[in-house]
N, C-alpha and C. Protein backbone atom coordinates (compact mmCIF):
# COMPACT_ATOMS: atom_id res chain seq x y z
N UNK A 1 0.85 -1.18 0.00
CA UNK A 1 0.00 0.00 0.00
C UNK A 1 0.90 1.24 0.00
N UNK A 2 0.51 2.42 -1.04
CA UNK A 2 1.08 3.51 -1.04
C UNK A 2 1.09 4.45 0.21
N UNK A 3 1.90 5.44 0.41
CA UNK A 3 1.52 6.22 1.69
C UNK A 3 0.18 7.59 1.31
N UNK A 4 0.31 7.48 -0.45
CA UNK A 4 -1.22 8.18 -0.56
C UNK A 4 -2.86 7.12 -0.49
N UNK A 5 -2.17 6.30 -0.43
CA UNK A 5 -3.37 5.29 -0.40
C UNK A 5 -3.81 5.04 1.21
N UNK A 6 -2.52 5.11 2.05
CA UNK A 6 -2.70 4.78 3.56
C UNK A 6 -3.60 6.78 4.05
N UNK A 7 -3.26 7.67 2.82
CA UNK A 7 -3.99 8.79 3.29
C UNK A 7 -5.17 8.68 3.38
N UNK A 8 -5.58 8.07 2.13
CA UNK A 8 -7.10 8.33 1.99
C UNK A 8 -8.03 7.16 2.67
N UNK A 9 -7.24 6.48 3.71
CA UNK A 9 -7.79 5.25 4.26
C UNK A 9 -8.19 5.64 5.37
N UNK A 10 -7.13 7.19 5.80
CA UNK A 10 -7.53 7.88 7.45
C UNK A 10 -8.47 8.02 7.39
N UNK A 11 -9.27 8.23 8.22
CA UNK A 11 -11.06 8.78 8.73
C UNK A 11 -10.49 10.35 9.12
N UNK A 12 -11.92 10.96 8.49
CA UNK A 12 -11.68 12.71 8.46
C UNK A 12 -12.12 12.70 9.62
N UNK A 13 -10.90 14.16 10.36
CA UNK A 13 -11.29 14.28 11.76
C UNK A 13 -11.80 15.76 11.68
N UNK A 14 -12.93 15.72 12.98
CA UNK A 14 -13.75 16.36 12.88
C UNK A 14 -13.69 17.56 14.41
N UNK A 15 -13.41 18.73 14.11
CA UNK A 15 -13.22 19.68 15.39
C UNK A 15 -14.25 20.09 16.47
N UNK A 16 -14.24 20.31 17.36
CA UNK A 16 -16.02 20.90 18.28
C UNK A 16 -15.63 22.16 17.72
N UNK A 17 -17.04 22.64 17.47
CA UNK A 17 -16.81 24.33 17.38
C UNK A 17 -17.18 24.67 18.95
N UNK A 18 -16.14 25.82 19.06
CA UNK A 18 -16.24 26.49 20.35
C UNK A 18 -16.95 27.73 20.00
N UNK A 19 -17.99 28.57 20.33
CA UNK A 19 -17.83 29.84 20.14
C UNK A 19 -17.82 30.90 21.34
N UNK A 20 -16.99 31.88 20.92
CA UNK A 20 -16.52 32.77 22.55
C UNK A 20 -17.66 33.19 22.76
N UNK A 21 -17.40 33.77 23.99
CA UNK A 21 -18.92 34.77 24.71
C UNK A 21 -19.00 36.14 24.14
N UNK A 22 -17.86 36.61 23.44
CA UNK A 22 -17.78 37.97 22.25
C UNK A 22 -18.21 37.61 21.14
N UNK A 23 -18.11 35.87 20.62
CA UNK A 23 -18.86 36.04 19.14
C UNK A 23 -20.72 35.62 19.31
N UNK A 24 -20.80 35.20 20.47
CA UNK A 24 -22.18 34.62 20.33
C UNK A 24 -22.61 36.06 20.64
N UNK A 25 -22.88 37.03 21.73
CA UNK A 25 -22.91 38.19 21.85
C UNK A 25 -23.20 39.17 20.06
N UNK A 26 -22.19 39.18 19.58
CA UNK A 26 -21.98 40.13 18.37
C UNK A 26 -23.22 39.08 17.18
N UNK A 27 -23.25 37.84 17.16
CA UNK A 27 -24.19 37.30 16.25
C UNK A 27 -25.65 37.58 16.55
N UNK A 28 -25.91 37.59 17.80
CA UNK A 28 -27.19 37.70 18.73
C UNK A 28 -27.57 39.39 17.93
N UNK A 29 -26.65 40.22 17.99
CA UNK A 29 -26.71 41.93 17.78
C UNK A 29 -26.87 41.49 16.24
N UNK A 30 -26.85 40.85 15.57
CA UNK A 30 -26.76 40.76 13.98
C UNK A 30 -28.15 39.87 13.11
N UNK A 31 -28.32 39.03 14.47
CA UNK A 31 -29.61 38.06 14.16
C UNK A 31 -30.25 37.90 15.56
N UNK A 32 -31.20 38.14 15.64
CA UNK A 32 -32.10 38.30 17.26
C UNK A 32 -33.12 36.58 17.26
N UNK A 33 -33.02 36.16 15.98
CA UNK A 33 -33.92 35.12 16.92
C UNK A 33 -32.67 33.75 16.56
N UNK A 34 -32.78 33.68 18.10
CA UNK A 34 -31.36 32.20 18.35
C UNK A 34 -31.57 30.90 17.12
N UNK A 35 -33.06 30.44 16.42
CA UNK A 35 -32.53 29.59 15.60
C UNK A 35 -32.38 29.93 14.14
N UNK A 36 -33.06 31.20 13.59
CA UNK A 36 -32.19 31.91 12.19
C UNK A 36 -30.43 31.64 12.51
N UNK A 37 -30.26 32.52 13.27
CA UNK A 37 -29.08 32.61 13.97
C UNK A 37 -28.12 31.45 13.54
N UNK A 38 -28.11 30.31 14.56
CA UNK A 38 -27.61 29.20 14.30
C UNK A 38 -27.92 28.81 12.71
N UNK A 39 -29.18 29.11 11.92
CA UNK A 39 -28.87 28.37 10.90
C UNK A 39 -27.92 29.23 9.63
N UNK A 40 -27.67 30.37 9.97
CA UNK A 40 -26.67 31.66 9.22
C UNK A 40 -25.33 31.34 9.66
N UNK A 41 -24.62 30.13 10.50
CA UNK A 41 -23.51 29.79 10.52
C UNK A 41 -23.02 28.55 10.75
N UNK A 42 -24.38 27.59 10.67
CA UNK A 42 -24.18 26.21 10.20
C UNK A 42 -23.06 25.86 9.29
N UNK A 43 -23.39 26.96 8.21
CA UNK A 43 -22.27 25.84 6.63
C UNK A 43 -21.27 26.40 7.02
N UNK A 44 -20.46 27.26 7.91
CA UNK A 44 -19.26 27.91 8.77
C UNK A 44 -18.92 26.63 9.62
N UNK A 45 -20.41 26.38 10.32
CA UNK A 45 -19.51 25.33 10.94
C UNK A 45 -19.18 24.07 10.77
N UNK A 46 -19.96 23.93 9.57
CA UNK A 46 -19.82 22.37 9.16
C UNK A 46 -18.18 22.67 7.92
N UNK A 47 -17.81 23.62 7.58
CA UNK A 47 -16.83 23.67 7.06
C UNK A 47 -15.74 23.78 7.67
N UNK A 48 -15.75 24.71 9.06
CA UNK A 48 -14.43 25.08 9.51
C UNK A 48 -14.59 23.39 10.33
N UNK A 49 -15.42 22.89 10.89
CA UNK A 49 -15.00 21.37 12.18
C UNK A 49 -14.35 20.57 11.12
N UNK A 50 -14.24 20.49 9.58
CA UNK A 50 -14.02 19.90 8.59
C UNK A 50 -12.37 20.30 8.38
N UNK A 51 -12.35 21.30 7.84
CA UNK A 51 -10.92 21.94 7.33
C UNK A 51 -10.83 23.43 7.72
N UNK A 52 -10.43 23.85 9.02
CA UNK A 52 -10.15 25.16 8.94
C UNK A 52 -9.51 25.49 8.73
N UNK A 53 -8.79 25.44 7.67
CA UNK A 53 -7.44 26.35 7.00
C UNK A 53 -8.28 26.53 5.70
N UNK A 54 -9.64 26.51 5.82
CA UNK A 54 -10.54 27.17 4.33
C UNK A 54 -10.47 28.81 4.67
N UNK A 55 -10.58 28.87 5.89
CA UNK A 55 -10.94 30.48 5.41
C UNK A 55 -9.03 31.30 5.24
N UNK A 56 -8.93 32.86 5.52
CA UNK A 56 -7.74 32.98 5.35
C UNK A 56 -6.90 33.17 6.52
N UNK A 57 -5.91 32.97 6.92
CA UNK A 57 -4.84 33.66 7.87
C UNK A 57 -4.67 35.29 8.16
N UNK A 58 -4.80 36.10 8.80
CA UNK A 58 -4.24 36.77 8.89
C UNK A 58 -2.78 37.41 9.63
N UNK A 59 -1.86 37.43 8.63
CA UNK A 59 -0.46 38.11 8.85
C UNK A 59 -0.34 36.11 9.71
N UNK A 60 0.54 36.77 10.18
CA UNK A 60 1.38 35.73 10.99
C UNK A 60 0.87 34.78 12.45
N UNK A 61 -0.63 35.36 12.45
CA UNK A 61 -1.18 35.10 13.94
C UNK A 61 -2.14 34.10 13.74
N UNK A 62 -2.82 33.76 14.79
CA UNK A 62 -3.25 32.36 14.79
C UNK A 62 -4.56 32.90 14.63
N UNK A 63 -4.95 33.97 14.26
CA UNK A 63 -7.05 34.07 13.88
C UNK A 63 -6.54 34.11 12.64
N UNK A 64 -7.25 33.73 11.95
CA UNK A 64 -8.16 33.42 10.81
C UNK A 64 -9.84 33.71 10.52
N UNK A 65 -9.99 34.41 8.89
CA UNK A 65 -11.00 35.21 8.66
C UNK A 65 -11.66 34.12 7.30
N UNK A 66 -13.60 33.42 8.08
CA UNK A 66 -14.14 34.17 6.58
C UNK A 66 -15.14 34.62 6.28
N UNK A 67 -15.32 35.13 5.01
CA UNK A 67 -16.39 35.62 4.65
C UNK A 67 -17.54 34.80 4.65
N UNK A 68 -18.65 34.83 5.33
CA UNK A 68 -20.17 34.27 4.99
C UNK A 68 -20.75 35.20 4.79
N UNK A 69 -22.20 34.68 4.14
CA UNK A 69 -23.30 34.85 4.04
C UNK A 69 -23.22 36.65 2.93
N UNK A 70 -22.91 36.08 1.85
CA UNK A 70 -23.15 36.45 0.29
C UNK A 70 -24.10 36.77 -0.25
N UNK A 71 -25.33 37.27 0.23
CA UNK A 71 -26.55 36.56 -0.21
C UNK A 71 -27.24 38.34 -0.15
N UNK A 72 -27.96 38.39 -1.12
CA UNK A 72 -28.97 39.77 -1.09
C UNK A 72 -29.62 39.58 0.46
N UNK A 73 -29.70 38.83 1.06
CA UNK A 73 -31.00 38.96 1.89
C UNK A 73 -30.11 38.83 3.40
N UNK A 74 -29.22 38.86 3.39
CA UNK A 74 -28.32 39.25 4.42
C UNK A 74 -27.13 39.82 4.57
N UNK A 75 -26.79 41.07 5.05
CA UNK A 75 -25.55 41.67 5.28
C UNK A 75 -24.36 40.83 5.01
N UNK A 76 -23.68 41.34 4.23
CA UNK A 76 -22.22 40.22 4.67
C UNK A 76 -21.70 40.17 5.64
N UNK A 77 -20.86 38.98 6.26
CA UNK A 77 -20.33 39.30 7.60
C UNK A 77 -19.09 38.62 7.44
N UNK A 78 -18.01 38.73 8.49
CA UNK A 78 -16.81 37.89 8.38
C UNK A 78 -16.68 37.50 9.77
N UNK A 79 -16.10 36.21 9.64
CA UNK A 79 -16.33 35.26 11.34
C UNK A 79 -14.83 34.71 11.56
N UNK A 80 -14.11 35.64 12.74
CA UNK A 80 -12.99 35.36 12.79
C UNK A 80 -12.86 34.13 14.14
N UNK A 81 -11.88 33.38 13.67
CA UNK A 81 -11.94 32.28 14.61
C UNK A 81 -10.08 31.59 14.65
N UNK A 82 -10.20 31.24 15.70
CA UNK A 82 -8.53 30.42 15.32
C UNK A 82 -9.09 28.56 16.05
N UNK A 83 -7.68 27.99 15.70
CA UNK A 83 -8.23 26.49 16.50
C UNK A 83 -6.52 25.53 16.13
N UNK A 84 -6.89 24.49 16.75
CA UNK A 84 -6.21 23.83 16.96
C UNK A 84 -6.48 22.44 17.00
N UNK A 85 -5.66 21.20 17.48
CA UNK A 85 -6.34 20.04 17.19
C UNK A 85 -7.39 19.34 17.32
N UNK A 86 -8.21 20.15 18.06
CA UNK A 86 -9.14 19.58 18.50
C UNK A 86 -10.61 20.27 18.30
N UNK A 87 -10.20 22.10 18.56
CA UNK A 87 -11.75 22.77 18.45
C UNK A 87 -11.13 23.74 17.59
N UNK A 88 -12.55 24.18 16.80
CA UNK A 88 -12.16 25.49 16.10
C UNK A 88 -12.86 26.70 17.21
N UNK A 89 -12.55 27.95 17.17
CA UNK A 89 -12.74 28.82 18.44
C UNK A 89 -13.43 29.94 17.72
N UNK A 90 -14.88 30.14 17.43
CA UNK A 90 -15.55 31.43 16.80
C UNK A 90 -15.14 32.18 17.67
N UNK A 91 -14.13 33.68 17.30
CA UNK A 91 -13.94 34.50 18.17
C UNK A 91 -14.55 35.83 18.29
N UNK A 92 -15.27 36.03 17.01
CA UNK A 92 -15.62 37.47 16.68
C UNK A 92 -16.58 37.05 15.42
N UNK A 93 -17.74 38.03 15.18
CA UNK A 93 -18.49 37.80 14.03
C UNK A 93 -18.80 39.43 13.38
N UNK A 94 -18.32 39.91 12.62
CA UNK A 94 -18.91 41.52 11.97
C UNK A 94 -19.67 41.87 10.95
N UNK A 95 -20.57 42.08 10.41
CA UNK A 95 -20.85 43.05 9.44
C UNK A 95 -20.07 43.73 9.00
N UNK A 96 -19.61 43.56 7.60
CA UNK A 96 -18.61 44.47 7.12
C UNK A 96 -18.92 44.53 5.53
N UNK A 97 -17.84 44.96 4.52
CA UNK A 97 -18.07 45.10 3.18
C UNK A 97 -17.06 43.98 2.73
N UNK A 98 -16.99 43.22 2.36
CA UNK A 98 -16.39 42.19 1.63
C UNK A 98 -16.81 41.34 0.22
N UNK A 99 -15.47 41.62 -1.00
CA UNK A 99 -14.30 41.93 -0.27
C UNK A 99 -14.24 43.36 0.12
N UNK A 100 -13.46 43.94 1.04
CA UNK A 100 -12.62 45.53 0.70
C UNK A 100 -12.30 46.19 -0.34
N UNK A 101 -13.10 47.15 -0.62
CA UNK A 101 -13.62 48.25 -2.17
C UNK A 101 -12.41 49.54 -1.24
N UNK A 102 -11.87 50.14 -2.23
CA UNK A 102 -10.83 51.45 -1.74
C UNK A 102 -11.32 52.58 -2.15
N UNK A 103 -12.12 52.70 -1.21
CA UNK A 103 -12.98 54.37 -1.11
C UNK A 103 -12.37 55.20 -2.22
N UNK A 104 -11.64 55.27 -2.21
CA UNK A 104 -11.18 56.32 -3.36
C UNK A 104 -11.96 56.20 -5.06
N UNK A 105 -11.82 54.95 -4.96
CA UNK A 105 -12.51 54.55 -6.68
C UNK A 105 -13.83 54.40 -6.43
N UNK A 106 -14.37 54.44 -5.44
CA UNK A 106 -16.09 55.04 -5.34
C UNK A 106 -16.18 56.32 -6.14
């Protein structure tokens, strides 16, 4: 057996999402009823407990940014989180403009 063959034999491991008491807080201010809520960062979390090195790094530090929820019918937001072997850590959730447009060429 190859050592790419012994890869794809591993079982995908799967992270707890943690989320801080600053991101549940800031989502609550963004979506008021708790199960919309949860369902506006489901595919966040079924992606990051999967592979969180999907969204991006920022600079050299251990949070990491991404963009959800694309959609006419909800604000964009970006959900910064870091993690490690075991949990991914929602640390922060914002409303913002993404991507970043440079005021100037408005």
């Amino acid at each position: 057996m190859s050592a790419s063959d012994d890869m794809n034999q591993q079982p995908l491991k799967y992270r707890e999402i943690v989320e801080e008491h600053r991101f549940a807080e800031e989502l609550q201010a963004i979506e008021k009823d708790a199960r919309k809520a949860d369902e506006f960062v489901d595919g966040a979390k079924w992606v990051l407990s999967r592979e969180p090195r999907t969204g991006t790094r920022i600079g050299k530090t251990h949070v990491w940014f991404l963009p959800i929820a694309e959609s006419q019918l909800v604000d964009p937001v970006v959900l910064y989180y870091t993690f490690d072997d075991d949990a991914v850590y929602f640390l922060s959730i914002r409303i913002t403009k993404y991507p970043p447009q440079d005021e100037r060429s408005e």
